[in-house]
PDB file of N, CA and C in Angstrom:
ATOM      1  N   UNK A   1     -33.349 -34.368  62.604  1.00  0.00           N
ATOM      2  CA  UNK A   1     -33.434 -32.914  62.692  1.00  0.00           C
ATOM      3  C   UNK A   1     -32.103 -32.355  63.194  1.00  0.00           C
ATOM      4  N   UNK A   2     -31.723 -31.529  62.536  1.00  0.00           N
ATOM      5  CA  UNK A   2     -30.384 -30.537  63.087  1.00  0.00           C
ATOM      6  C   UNK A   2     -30.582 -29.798  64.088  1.00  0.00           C
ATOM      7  N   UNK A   3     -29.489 -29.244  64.737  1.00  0.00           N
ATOM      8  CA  UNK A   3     -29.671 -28.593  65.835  1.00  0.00           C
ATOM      9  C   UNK A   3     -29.906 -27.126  65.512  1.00  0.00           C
ATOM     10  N   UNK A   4     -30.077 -26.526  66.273  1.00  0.00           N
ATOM     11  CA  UNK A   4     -30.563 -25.074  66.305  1.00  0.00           C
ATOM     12  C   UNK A   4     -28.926 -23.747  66.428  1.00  0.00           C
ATOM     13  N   UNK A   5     -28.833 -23.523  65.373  1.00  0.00           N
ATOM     14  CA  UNK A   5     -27.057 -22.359  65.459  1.00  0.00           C
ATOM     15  C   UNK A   5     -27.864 -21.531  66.738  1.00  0.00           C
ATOM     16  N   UNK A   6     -26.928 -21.219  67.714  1.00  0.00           N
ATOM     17  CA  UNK A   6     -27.331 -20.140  68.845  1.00  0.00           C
ATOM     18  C   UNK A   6     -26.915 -18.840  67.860  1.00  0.00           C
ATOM     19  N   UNK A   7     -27.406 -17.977  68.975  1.00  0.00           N
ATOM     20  CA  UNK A   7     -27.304 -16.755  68.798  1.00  0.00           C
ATOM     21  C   UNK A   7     -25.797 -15.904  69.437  1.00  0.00           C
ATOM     22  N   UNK A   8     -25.466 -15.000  68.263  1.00  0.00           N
ATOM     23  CA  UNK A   8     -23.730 -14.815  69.353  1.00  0.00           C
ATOM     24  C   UNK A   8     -23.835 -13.563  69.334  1.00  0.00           C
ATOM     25  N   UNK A   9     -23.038 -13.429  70.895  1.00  0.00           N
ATOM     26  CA  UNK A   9     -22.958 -11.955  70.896  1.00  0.00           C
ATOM     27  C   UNK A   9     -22.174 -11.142  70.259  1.00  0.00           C
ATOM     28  N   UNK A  10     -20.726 -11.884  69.632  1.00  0.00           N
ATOM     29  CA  UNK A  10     -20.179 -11.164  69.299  1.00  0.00           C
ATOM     30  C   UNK A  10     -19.472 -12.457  68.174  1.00  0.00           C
ATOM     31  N   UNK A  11     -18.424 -11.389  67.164  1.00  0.00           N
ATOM     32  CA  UNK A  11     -17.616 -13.045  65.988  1.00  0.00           C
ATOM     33  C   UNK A  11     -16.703 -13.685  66.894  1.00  0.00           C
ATOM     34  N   UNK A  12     -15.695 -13.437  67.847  1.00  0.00           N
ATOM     35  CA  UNK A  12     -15.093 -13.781  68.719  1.00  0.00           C
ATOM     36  C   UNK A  12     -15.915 -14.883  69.676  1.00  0.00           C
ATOM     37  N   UNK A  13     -17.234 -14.849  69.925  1.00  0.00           N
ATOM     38  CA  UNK A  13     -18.055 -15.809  70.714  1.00  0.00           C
ATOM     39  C   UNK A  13     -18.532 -16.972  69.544  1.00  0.00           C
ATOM     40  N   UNK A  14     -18.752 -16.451  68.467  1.00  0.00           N
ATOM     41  CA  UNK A  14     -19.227 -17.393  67.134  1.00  0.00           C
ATOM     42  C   UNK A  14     -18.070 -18.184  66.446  1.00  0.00           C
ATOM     43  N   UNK A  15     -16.692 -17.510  66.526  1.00  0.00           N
ATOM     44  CA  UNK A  15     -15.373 -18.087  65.861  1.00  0.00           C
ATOM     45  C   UNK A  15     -14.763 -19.282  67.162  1.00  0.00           C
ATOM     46  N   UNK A  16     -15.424 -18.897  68.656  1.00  0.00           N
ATOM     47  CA  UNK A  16     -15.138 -20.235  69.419  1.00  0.00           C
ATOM     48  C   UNK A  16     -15.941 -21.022  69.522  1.00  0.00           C
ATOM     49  N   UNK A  17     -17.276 -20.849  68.751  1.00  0.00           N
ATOM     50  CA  UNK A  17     -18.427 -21.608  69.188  1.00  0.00           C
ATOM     51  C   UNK A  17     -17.760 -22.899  67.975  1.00  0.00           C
ATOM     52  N   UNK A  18     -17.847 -22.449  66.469  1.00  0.00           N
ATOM     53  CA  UNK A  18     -17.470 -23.144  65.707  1.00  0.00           C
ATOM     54  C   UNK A  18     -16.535 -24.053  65.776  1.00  0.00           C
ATOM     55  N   UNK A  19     -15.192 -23.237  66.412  1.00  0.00           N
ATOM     56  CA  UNK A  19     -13.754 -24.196  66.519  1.00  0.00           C
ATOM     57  C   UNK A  19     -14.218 -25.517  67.523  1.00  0.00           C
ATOM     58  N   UNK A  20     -15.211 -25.300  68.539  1.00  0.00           N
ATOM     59  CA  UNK A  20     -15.025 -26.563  69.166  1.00  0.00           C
ATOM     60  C   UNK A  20     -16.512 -27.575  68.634  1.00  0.00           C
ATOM     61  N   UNK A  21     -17.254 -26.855  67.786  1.00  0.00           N
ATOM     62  CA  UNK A  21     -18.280 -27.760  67.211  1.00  0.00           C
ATOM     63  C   UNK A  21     -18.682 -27.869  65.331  1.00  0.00           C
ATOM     64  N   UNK A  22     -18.951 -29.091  65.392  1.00  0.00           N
ATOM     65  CA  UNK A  22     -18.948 -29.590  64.599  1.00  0.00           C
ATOM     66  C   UNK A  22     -20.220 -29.244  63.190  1.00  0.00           C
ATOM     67  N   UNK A  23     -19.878 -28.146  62.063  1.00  0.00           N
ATOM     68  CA  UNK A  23     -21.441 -27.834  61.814  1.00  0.00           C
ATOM     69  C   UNK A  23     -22.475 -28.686  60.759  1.00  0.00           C
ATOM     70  N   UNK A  24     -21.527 -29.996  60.722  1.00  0.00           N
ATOM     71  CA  UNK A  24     -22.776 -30.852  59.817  1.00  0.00           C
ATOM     72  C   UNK A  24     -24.082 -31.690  61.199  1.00  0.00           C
ATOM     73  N   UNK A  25     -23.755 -30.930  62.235  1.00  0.00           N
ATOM     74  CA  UNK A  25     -24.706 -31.145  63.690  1.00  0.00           C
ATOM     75  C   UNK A  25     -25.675 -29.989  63.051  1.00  0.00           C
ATOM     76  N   UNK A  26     -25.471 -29.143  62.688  1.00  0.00           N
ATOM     77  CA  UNK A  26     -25.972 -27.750  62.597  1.00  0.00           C
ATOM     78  C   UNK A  26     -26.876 -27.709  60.848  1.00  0.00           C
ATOM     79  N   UNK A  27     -25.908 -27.926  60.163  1.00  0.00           N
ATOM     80  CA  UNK A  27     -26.212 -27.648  58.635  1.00  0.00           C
ATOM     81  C   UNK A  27     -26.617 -28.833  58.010  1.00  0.00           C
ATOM     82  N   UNK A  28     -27.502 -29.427  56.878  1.00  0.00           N
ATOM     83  CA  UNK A  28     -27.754 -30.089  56.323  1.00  0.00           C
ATOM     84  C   UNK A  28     -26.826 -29.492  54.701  1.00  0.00           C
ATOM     85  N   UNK A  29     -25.522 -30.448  54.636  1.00  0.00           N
ATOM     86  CA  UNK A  29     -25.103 -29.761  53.603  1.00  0.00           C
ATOM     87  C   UNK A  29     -25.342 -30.352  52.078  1.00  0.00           C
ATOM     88  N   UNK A  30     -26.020 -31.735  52.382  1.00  0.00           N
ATOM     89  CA  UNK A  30     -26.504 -31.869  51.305  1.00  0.00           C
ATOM     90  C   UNK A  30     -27.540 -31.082  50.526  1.00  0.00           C
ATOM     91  N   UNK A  31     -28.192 -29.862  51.625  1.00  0.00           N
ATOM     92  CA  UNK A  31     -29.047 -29.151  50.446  1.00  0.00           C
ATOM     93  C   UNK A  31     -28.514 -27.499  50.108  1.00  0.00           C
ATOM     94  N   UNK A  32     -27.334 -27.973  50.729  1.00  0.00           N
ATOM     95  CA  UNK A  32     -26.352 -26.582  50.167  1.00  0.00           C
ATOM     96  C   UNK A  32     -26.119 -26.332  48.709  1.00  0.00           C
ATOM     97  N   UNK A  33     -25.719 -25.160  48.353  1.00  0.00           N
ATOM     98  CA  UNK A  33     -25.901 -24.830  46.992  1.00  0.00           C
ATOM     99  C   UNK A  33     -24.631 -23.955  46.472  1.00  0.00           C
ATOM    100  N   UNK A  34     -23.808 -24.065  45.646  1.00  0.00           N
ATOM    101  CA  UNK A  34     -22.845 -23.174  45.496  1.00  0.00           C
ATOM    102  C   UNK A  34     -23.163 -21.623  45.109  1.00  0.00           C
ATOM    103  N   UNK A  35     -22.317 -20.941  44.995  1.00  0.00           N
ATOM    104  CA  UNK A  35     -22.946 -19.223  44.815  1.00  0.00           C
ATOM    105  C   UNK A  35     -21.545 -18.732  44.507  1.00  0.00           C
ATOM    106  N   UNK A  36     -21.555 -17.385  44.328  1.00  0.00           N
ATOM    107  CA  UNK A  36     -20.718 -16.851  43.382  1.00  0.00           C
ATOM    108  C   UNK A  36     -20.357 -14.964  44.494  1.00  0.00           C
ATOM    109  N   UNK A  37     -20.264 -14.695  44.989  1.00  0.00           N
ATOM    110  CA  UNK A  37     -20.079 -13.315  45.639  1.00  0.00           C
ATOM    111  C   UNK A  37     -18.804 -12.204  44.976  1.00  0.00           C
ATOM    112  N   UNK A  38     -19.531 -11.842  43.921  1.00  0.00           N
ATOM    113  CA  UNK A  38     -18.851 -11.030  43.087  1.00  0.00           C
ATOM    114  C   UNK A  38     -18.727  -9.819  43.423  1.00  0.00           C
ATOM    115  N   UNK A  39     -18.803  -9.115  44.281  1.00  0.00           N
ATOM    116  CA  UNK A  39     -18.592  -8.194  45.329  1.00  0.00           C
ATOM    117  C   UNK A  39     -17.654  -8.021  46.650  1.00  0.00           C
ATOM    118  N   UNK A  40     -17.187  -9.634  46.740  1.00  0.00           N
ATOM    119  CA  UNK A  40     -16.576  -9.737  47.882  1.00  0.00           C
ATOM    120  C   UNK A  40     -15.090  -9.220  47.744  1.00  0.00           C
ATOM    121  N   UNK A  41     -14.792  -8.356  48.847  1.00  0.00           N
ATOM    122  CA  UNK A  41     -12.875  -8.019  48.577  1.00  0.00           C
ATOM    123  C   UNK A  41     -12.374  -8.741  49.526  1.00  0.00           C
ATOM    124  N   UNK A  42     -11.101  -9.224  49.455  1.00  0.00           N
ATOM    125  CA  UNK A  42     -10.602  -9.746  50.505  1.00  0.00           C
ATOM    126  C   UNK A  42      -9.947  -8.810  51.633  1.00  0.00           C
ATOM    127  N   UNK A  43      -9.526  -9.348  52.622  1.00  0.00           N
ATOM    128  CA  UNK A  43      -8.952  -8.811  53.668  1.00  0.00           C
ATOM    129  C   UNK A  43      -8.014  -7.890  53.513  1.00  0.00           C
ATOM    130  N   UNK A  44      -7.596  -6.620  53.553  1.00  0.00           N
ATOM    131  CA  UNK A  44      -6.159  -6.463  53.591  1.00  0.00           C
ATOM    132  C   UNK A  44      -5.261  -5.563  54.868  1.00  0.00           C
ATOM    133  N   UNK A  45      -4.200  -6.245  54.728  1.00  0.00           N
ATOM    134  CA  UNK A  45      -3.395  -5.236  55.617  1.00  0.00           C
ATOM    135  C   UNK A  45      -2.188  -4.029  55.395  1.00  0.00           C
ATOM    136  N   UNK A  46      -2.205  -2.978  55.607  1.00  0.00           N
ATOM    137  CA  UNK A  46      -1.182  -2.045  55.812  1.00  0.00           C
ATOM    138  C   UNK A  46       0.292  -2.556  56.307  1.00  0.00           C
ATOM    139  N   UNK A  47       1.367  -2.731  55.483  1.00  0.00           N
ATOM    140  CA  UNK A  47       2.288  -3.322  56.162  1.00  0.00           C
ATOM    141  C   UNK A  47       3.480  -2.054  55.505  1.00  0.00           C
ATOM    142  N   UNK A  48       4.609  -1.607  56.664  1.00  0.00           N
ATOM    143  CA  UNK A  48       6.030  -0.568  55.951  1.00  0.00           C
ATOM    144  C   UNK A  48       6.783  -2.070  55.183  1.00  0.00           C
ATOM    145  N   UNK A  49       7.263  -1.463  54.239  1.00  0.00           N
ATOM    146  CA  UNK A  49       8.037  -2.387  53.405  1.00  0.00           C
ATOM    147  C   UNK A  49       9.531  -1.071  52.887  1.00  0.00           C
ATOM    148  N   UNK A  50      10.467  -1.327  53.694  1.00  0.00           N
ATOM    149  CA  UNK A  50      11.673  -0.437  53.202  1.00  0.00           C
ATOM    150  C   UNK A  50      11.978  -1.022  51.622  1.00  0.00           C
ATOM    151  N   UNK A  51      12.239  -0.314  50.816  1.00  0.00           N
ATOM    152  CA  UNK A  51      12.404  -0.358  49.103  1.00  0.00           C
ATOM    153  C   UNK A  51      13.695   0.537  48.845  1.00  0.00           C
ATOM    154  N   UNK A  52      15.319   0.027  48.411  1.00  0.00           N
ATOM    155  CA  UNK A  52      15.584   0.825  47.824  1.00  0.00           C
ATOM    156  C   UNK A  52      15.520   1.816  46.954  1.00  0.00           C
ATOM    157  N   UNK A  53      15.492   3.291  46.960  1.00  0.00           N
ATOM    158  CA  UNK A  53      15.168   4.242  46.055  1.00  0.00           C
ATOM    159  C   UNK A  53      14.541   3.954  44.563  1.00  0.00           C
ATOM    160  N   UNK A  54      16.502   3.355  44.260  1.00  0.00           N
ATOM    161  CA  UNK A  54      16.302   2.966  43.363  1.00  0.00           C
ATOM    162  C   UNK A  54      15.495   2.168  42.426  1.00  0.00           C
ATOM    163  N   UNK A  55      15.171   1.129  43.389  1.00  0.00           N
ATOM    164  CA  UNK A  55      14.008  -0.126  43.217  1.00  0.00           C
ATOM    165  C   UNK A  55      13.009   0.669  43.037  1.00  0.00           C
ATOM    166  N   UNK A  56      12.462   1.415  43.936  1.00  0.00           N
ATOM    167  CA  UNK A  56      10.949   2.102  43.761  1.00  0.00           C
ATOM    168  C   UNK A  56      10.835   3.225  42.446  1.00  0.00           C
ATOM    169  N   UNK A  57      11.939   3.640  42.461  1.00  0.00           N
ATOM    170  CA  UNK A  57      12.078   4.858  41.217  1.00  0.00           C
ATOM    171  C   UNK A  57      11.653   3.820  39.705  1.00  0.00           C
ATOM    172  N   UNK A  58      12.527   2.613  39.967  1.00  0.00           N
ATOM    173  CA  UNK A  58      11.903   1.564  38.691  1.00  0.00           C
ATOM    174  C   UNK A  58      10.474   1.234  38.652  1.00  0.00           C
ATOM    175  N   UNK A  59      10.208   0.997  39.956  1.00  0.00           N
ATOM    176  CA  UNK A  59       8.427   0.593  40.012  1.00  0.00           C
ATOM    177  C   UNK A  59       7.898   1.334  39.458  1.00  0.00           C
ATOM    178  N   UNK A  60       7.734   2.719  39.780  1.00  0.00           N
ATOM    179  CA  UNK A  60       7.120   3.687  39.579  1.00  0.00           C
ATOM    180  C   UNK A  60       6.948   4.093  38.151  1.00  0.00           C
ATOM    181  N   UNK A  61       8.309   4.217  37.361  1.00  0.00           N
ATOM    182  CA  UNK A  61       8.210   3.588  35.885  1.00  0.00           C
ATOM    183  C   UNK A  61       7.485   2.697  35.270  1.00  0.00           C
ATOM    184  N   UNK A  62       8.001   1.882  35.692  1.00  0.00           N
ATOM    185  CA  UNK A  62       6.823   0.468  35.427  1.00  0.00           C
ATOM    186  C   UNK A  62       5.631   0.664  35.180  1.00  0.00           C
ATOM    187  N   UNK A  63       5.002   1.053  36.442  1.00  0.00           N
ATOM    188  CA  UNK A  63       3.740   1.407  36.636  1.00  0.00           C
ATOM    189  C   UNK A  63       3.087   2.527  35.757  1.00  0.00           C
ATOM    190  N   UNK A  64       4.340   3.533  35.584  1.00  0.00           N
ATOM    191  CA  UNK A  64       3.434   4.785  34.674  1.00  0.00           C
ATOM    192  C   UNK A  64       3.201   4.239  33.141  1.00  0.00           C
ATOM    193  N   UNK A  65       4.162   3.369  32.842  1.00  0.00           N
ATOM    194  CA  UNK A  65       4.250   2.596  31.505  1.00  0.00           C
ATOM    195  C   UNK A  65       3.245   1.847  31.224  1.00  0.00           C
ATOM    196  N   UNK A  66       2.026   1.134  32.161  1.00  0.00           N
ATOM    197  CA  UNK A  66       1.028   0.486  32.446  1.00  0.00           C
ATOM    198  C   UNK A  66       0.194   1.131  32.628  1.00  0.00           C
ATOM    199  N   UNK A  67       0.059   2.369  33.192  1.00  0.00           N
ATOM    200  CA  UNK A  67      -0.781   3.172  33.776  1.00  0.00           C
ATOM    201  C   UNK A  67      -1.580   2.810  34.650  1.00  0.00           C
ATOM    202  N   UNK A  68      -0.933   2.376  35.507  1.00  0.00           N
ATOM    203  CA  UNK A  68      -1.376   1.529  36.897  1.00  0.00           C
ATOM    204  C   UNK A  68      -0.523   2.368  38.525  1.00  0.00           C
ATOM    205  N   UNK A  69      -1.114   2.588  39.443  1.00  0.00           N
ATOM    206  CA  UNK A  69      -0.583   2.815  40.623  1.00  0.00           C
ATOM    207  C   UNK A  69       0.470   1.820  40.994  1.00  0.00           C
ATOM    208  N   UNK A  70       1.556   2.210  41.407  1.00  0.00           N
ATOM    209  CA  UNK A  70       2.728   1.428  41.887  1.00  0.00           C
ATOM    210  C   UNK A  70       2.565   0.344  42.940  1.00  0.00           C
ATOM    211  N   UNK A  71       1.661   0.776  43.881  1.00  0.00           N
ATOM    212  CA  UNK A  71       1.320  -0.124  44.692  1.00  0.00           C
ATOM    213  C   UNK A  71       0.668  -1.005  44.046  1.00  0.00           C
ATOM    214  N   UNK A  72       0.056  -1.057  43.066  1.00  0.00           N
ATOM    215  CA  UNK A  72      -1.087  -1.999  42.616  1.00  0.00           C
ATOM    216  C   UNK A  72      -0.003  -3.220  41.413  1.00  0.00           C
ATOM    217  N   UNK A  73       0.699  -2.231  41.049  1.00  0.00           N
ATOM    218  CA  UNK A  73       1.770  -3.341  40.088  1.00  0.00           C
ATOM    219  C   UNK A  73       2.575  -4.046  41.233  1.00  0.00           C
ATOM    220  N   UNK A  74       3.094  -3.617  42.362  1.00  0.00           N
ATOM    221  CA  UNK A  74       3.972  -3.967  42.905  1.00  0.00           C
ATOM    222  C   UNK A  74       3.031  -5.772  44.077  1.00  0.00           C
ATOM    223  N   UNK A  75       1.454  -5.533  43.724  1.00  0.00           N
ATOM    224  CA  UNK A  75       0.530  -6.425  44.493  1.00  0.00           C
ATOM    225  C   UNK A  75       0.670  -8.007  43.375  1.00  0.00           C
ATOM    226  N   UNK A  76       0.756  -6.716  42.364  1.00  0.00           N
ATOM    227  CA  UNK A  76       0.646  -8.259  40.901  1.00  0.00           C
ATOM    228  C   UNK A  76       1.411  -8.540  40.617  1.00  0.00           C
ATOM    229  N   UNK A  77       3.187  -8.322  40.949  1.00  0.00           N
ATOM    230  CA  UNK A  77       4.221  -8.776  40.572  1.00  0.00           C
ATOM    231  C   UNK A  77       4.412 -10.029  41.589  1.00  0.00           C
ATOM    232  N   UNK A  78       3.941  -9.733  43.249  1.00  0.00           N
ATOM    233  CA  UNK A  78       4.241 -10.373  44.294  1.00  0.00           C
ATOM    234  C   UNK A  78       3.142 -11.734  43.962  1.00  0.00           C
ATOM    235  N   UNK A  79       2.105 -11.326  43.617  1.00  0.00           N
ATOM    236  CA  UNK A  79       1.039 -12.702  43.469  1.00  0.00           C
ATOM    237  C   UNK A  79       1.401 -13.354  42.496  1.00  0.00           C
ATOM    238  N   UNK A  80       1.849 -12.798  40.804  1.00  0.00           N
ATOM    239  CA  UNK A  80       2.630 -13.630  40.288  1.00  0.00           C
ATOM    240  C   UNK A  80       3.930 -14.937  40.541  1.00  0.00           C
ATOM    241  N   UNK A  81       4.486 -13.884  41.608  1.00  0.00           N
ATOM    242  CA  UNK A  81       5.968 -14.973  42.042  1.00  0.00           C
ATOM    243  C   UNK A  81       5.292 -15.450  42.848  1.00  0.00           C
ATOM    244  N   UNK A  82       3.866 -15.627  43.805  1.00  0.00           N
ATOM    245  CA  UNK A  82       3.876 -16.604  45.013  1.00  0.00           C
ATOM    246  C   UNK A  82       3.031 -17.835  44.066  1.00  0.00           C
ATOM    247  N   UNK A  83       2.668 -17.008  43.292  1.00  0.00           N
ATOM    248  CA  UNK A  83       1.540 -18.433  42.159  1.00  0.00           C
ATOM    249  C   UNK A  83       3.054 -19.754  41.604  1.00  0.00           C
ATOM    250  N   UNK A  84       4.270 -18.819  41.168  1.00  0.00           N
ATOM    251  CA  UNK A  84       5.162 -19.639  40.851  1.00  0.00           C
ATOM    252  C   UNK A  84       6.083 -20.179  41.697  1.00  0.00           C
ATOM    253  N   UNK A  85       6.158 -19.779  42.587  1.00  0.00           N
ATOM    254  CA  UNK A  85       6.652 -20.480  43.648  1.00  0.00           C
ATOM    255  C   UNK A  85       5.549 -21.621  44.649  1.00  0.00           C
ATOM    256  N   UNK A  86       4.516 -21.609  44.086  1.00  0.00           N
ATOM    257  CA  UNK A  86       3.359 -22.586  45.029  1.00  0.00           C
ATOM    258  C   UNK A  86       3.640 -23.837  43.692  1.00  0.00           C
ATOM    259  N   UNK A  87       4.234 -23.514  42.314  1.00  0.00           N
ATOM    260  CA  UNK A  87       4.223 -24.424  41.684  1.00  0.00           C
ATOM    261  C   UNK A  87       5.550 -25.342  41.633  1.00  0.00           C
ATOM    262  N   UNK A  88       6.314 -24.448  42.306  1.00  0.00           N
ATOM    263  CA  UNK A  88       7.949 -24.981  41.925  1.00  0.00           C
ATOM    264  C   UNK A  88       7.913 -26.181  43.369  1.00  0.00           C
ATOM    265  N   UNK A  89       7.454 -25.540  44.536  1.00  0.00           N
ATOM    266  CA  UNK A  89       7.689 -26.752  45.659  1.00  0.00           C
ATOM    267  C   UNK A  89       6.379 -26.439  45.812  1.00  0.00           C
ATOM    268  N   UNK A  90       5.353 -27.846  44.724  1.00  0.00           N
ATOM    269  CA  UNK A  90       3.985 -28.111  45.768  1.00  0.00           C
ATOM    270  C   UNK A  90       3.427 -28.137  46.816  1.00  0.00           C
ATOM    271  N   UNK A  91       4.293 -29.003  47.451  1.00  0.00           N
ATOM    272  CA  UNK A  91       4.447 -29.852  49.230  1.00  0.00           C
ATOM    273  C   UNK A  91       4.105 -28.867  49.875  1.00  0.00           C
ATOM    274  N   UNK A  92       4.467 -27.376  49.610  1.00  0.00           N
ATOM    275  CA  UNK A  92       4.115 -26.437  50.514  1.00  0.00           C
ATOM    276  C   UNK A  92       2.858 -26.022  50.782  1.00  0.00           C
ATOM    277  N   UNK A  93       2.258 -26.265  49.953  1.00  0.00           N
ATOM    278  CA  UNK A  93       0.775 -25.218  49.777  1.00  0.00           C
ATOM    279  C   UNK A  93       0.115 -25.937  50.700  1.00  0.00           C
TER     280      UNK A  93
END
C-alpha cells in the first residue's frame, strides 16, 4: 500500500514536500495513464529587450507581411534559432 500525499497549505509547502520525497512512495505509476492537456499555456514572462529602431521598424514589416503581431513573430523567430542551436551543440540540452 502507498502512502497517503498530505495535505498543503500552500505550492511553496507542496514544492518542498516533493523535493525531499520520493513519489513512487506515494503514486503507483504503473497504473498511470498518459493524457493530452490541450488547453494548457505555458508560463510566461514580461522581460525590456532594447531593439535597435531600425531592427524593430524591420520586425514590424515582417510581421505586417504575415499578418501577425511583432511580438508574436519576434517569439517564433527566437524558438526557431534555440530549436537550431539545441541541434548544432547537443551536449547542451
Amino acid at each position: 500500500m502507498k502512502n497517503r500525499i498530505p495535505k498543503f497549505k500552500n505550492e511553496a509547502e507542496e514544492n518542498a514536500f516533493w523535493a525531499s520525497h520520493d513519489s513512487a512512495d506515494y503514486v503507483d505509476w504503473k497504473k498511470g495513464k498518459r493524457t493530452i492537456f490541450p488547453n494548457l499555456r505555458p508560463s510566461v514572462r514580461s522581460i525590456s529587450l532594447r531593439l535597435p529602431e531600425s531592427m524593430l521598424e524591420e520586425l514590424r514589416l515582417l510581421a505586417n507581411k504575415r499578418d501577425v503581431p511583432y511580438q508574436s513573430l519576434l517569439k517564433i523567430f527566437l524558438s526557431e534559432r534555440i530549436r537550431q542551436e539545441f541541434k548544432f551543440y547537443p551536449h547542451r540540452a
